[in-house]
Protein backbone atom coordinates (compact mmCIF):
# COMPACT_ATOMS: atom_id res chain seq x y z
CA UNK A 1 0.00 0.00 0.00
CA UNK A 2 1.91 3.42 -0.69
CA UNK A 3 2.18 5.92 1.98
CA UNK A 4 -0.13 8.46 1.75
CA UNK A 5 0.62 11.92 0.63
CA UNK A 6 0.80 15.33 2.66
CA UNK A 7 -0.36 18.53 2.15
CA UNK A 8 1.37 19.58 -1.58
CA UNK A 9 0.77 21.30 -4.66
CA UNK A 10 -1.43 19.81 -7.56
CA UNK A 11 -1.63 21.04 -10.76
CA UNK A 12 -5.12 20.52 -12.58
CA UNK A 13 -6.43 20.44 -16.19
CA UNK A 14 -6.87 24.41 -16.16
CA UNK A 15 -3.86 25.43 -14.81
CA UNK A 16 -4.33 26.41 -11.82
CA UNK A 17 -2.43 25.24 -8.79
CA UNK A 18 -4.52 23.80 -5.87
CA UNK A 19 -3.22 22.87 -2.17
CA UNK A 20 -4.54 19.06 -1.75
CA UNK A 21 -4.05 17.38 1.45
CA UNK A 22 -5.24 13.87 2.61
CA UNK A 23 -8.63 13.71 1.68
CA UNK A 24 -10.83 13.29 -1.54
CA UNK A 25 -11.63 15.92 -3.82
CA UNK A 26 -9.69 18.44 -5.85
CA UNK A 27 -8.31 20.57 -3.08
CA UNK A 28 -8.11 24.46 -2.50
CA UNK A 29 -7.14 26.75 -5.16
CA UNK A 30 -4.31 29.14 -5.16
CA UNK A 31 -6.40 30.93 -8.12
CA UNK A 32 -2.43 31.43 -9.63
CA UNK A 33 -0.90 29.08 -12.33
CA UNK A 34 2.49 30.52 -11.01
CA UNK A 35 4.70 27.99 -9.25
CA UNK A 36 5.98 30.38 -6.92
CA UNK A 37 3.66 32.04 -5.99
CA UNK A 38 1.69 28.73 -5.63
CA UNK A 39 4.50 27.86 -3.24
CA UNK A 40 4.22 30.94 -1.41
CA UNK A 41 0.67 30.20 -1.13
CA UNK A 42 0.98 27.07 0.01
CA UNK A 43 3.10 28.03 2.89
CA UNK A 44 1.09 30.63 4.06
CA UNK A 45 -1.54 27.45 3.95
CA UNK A 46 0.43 25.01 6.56
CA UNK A 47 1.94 28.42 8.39
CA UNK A 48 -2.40 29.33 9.00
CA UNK A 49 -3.19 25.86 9.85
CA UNK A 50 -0.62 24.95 11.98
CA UNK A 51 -1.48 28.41 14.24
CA UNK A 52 -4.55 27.48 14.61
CA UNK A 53 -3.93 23.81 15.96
CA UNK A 54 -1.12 25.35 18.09
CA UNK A 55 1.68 23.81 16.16
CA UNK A 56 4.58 26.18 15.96
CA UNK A 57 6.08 26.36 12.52
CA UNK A 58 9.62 27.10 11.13
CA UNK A 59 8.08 29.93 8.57
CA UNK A 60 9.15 32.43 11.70
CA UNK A 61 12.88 31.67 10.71
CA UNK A 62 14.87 34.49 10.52
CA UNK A 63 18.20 34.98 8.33
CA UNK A 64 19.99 35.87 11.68
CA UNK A 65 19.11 32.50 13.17
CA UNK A 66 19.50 30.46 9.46
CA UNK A 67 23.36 32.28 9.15
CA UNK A 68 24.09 31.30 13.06
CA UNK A 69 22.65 27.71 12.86
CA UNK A 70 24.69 26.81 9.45
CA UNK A 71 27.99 28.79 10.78
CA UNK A 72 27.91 26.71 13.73
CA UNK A 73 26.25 24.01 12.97
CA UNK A 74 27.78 22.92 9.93
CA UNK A 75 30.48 25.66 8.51
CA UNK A 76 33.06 25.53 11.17
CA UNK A 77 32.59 21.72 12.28
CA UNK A 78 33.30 20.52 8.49
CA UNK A 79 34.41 23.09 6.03
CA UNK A 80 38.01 23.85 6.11
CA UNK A 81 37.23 27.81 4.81
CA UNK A 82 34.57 28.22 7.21
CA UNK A 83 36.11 32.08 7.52
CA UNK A 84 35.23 33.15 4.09
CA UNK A 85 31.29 32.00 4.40
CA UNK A 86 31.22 34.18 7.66
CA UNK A 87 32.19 36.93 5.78
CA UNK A 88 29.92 36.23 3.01
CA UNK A 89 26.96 35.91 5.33
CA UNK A 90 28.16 38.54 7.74
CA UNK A 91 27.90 41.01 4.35
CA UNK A 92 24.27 39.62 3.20
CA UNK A 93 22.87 40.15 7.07
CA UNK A 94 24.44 43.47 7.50
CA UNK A 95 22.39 44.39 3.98
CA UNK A 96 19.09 43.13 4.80
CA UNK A 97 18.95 42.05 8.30
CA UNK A 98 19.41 39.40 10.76
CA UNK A 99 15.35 40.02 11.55
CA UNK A 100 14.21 39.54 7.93
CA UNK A 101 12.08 36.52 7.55
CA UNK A 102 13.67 34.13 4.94
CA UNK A 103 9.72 33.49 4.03
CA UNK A 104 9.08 36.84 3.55
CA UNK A 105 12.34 37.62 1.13
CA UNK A 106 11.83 37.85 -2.47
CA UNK A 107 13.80 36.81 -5.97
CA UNK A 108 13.55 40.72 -5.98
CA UNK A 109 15.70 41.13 -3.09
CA UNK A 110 18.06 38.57 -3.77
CA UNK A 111 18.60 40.61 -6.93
CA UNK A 112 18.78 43.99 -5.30
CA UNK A 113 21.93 42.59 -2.87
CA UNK A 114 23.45 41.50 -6.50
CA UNK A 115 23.32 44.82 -7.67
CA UNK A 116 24.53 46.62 -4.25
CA UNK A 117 27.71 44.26 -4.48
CA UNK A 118 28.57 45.28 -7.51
CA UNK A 119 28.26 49.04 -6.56
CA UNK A 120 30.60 48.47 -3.68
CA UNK A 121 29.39 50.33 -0.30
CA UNK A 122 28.24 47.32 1.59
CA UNK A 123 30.07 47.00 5.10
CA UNK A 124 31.64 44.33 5.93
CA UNK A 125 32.31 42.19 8.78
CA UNK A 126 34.63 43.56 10.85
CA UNK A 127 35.64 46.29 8.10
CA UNK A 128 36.05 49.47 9.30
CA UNK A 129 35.78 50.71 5.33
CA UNK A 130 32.90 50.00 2.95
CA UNK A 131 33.38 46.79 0.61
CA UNK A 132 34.86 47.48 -2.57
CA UNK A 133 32.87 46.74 -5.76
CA UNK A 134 32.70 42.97 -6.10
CA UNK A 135 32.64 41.12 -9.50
CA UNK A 136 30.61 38.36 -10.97
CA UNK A 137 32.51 35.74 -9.22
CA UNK A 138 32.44 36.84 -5.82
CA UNK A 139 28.56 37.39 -6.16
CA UNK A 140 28.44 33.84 -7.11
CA UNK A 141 30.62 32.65 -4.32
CA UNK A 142 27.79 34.52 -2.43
CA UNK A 143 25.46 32.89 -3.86
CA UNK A 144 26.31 29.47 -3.55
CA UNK A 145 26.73 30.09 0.89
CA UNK A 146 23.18 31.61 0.80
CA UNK A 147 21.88 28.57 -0.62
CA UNK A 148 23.98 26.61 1.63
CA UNK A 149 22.39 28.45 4.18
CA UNK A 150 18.70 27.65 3.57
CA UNK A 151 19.87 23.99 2.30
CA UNK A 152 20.76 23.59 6.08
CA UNK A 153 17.72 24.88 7.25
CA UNK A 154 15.67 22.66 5.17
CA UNK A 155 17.09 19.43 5.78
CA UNK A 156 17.06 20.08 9.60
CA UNK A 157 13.43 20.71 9.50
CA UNK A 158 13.41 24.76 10.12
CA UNK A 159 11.84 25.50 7.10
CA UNK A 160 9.98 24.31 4.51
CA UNK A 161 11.62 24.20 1.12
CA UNK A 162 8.37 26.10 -0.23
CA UNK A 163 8.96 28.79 1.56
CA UNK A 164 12.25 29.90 0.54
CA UNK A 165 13.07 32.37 -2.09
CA UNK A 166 14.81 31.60 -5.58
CA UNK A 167 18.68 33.08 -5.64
CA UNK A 168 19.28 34.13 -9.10
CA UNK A 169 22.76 33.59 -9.88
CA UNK A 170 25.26 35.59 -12.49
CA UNK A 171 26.51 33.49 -15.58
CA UNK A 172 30.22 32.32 -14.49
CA UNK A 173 32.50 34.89 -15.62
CA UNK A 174 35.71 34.16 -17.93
CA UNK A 175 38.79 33.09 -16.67
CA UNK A 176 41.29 35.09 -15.77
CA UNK A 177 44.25 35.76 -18.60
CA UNK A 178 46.26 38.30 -16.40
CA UNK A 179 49.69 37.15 -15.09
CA UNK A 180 52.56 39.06 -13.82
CA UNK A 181 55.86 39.41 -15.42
CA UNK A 182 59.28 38.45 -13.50
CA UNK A 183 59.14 42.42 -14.06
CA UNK A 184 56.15 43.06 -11.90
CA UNK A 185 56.80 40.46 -9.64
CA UNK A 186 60.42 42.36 -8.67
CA UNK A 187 58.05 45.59 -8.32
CA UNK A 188 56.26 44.33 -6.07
CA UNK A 189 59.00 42.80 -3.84
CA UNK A 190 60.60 46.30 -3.76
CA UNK A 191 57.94 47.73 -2.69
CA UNK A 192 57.79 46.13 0.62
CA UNK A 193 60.04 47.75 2.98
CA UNK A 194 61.92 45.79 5.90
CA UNK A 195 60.15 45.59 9.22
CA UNK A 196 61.98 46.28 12.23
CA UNK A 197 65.20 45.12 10.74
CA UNK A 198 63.51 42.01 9.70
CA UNK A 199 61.43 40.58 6.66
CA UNK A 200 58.41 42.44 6.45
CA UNK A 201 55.28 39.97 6.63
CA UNK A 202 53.88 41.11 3.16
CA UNK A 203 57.63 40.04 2.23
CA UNK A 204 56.94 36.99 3.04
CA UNK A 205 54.23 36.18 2.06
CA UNK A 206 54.68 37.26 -1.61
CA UNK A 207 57.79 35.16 -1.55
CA UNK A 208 55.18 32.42 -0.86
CA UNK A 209 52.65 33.15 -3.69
CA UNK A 210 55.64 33.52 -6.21
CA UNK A 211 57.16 29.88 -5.31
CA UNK A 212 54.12 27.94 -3.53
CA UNK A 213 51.20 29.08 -6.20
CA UNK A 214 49.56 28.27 -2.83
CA UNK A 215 45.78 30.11 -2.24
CA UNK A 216 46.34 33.09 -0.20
CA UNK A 217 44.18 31.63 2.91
CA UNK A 218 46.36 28.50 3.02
CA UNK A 219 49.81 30.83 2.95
CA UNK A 220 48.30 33.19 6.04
CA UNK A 221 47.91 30.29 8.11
CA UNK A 222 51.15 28.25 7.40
CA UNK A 223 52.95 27.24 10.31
CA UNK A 224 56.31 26.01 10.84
CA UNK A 225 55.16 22.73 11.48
CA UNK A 226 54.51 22.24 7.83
CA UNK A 227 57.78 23.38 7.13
CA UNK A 228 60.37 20.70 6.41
CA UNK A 229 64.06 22.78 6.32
CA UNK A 230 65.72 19.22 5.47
CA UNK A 231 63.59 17.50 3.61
CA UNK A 232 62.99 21.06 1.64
CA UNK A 233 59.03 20.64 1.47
CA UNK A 234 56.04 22.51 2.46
CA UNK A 235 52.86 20.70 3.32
CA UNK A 236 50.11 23.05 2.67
CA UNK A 237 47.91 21.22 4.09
CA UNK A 238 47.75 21.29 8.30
CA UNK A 239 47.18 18.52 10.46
CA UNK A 240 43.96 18.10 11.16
CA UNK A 241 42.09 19.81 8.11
CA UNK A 242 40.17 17.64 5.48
CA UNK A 243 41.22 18.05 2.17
CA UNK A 244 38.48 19.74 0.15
CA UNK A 245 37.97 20.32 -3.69
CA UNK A 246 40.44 22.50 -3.70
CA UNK A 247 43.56 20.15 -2.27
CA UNK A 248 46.42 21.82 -0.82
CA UNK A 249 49.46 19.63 -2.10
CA UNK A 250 52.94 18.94 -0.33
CA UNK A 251 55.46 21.05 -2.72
CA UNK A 252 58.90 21.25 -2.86
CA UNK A 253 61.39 24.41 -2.38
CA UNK A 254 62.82 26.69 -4.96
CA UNK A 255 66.32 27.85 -3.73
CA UNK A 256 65.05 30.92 -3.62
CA UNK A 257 62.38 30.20 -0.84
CA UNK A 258 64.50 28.24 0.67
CA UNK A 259 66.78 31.25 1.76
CA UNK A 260 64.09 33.20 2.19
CA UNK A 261 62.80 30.91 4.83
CA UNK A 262 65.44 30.16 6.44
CA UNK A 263 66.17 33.81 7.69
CA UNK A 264 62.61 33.90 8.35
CA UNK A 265 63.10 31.16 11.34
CA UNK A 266 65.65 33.03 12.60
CA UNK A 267 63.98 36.45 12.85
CA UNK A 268 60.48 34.68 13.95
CA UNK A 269 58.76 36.55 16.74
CA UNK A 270 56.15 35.95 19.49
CA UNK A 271 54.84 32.20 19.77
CA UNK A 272 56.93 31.55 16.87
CA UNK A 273 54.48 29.16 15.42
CA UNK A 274 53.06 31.04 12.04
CA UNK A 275 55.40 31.68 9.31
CA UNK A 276 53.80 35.60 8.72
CA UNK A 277 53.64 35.67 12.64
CA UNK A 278 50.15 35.27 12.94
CA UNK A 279 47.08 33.84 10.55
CA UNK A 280 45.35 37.36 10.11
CA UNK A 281 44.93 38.65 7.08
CA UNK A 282 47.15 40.55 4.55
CA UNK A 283 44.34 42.34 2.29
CA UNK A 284 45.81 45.58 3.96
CA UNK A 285 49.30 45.04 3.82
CA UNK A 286 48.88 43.66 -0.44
CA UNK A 287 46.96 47.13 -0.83
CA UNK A 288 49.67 49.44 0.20
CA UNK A 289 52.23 47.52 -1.63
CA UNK A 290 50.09 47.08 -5.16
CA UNK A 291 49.44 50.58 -4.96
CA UNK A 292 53.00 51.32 -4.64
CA UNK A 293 54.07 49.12 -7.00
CA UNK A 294 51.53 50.96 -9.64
CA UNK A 295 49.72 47.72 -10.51
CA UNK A 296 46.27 47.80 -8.78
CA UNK A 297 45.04 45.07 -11.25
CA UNK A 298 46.90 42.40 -9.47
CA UNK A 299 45.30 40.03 -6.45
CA UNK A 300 46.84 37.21 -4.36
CA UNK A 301 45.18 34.63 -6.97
CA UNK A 302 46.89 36.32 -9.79
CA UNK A 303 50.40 35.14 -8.16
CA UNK A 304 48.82 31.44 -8.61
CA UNK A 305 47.62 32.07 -12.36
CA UNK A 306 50.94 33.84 -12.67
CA UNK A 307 53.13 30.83 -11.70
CA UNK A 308 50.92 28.19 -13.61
CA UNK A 309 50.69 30.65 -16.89
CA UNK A 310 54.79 30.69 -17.06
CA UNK A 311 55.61 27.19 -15.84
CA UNK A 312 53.78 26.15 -18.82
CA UNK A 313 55.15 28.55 -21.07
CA UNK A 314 58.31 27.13 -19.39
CA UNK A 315 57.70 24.02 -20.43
CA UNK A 316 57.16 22.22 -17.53
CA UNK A 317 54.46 19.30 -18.32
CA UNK A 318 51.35 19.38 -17.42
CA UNK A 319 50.82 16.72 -14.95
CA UNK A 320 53.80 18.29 -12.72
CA UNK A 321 52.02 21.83 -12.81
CA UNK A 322 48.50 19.93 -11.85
CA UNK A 323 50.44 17.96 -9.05
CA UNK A 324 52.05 21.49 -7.64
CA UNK A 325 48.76 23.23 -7.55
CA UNK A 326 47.09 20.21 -6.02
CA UNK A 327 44.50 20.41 -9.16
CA UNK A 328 42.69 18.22 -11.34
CA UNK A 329 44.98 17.29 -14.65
CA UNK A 330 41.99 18.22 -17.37
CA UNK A 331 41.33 21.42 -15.39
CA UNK A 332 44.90 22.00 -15.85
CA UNK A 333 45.07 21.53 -19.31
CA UNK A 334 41.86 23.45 -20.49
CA UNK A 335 43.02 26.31 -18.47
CA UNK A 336 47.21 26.88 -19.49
CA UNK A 337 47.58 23.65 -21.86
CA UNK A 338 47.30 26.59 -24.50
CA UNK A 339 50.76 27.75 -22.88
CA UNK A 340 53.14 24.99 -23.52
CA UNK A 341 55.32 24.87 -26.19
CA UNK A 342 53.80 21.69 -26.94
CA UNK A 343 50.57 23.43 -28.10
CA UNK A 344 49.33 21.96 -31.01
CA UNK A 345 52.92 21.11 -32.19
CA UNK A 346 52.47 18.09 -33.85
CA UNK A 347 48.74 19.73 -35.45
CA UNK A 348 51.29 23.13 -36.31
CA UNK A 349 54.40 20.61 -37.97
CA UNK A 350 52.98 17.54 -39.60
CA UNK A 351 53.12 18.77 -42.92
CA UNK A 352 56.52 19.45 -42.68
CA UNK A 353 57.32 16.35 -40.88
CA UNK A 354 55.58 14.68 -43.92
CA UNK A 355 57.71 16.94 -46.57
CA UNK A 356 60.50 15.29 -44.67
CA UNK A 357 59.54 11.78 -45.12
CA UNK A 358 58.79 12.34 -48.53
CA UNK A 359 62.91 13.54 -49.15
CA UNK A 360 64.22 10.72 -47.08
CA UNK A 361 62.16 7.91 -48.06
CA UNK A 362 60.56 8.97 -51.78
């Protein structure tokens, strides 16, 4: 015998949407043939009759208490970048509200926090200056936590899936085809100044993105214990985190950052344990220096693009520049196969590989 059915949407012959529950019969209309708004009708259904039998419903949830319950609940237990959905979600709330009802939030909303992020403004979490423009890719980084969010909420019974509102989300934008020259890169090591005698931290860490290609989050928490002087390695990954999507590989040392690291054990401060002295972050520091520098078109990421972008113009096969960046091989090769001087080679030089034949074997 199949289980029986709860209260749910039906669409009939005419088109019109109608809230069935248990019984016989063809149900209640929501006199719309809109889905939506047939959804939205058919929460305000359950939200009415569960008031009046004294049930108390999840429809009351409010985008302060969704944000707290997946941050807590979920973000920081299992997701090794739990930092960067707080600040995602910190932004959204400080937009439209911790109090704002996720069942009362429309596509319209959604939209209008779209279009505020890309006219810069918003505050931030614990940014004492508005939030600079963000592009395409950031909103849809966004994006994807706020649906995270409500996903949470769903599955643990807060709210019903009816009830929440669509998140449009931005087509994916290009890739990226800026990279630094060894030009730039040397600007922007001059512009960082010593600090107190010693190797400035934004030293440092560019020294990392130039010879890691490590993400900048993984370089501002390194610690020394991933640092292997003899063996001349660097796990990125600490003990303890899960590897995600985005793998953090064990690479090996240029002589360069070798040297560089070395002096930087012997002028570490404080606990000692963090190879920038201490896991904040750096956005400031990159700021000053990039604007020195006179390239303000350059981010942290760009350092990563930047080594993968020359090590295949380099030469260096593909598999090896996959295995450094702890990313998949076909990613790899759709992204700076195009690079290599083994581009279409054999495609570019068959016909006069077979003019070659021809005069040795004709």
């Amino acid at each position: 015998m199949p289980a029986a059915k709860g209260t749910r949407l039906v669409k009939h012959a005419n088109g019109f949407f109608y809230i069935k529950g248990r019984g016989a019969g063809k149900g209640q209309s929501t006199r719309t043939r809109d889905r939506e708004e047939a959804e939205r009708a058919l929460a305000a259904f359950i939200q009415d009759r569960d008031r009046h039998a004294g049930v108390a419903h999840p429809l009351g949830l409010t985008w302060g208490q969704a944000v707290d319950d997946y941050i807590t609940e979920h973000a920081r237990p299992n997701i090794a970048a739990w930092q960067q959905a707080e600040v995602s979600t910190a932004t959204f709330l400080h937009w439209i509200g911790g109090d704002k009802l996720i069942s009362e939030t429309r596509e319209s909303d959604m939209r209008e926090y779209q279009a505020a992020r890309r006219a810069g403004g918003l505050q931030g979490p614990r940014q004492p200056l508005p939030l600079k423009p963000a592009g395409d890719g950031t909103i849809i980084r966004d994006c994807g936590v706020l649906s995270a969010v409500l996903g949470h909420a769903v599955r643990n019974g807060r709210i019903p899936k009816s009830a929440l509102p669509n998140i449009p989300v931005p087509r994916q934008p290009p890739p990226r085809q800026r990279w630094m020259t060894a030009e730039e890169e040397q600007r922007m090591l001059d512009a960082c100044g010593p600090q107190d005698g010693r190797l400035s931290r934004i030293y440092r860490f560019l020294m990392l993105c130039m010879h890691t290609a490590a993400r900048r989050q993984a370089i501002e928490s390194l610690t020394w214990r991933q640092v292997d002087m003899r063996a001349r390695t660097i796990d990125m990954n600490p003990v303890g985190r899960s590897q995600t999507k985005k793998r953090r590989p064990v690479i090996t040392m240029s002589n360069a950052l070798y040297e560089m690291l070395k002096r930087a054990w012997h002028e570490r401060t404080g606990t000692g344990l963090y190879v920038l002295d201490h896991p904040g972050s750096i956005r400031t520091s990159f700021e000053t220096v990039r604007e020195a520098a006179g390239l303000e078109d350059v981010s942290p990421h760009i350092y990563r693009h930047t080594w993968a972008t020359r090590a295949a113009r380099a030469g260096v096969p593909m598999r090896e520049v996959a295995d450094f960046l702890g990313d998949d091989l076909r990613t790899v090769e759709k992204v700076y196969y195009k690079h290599s001087p083994e581009y279409l080679k054999a495609a570019r030089d068959w016909r006069e590989i077979e003019k070659e034949k021809e005069r040795n074997y004709g």
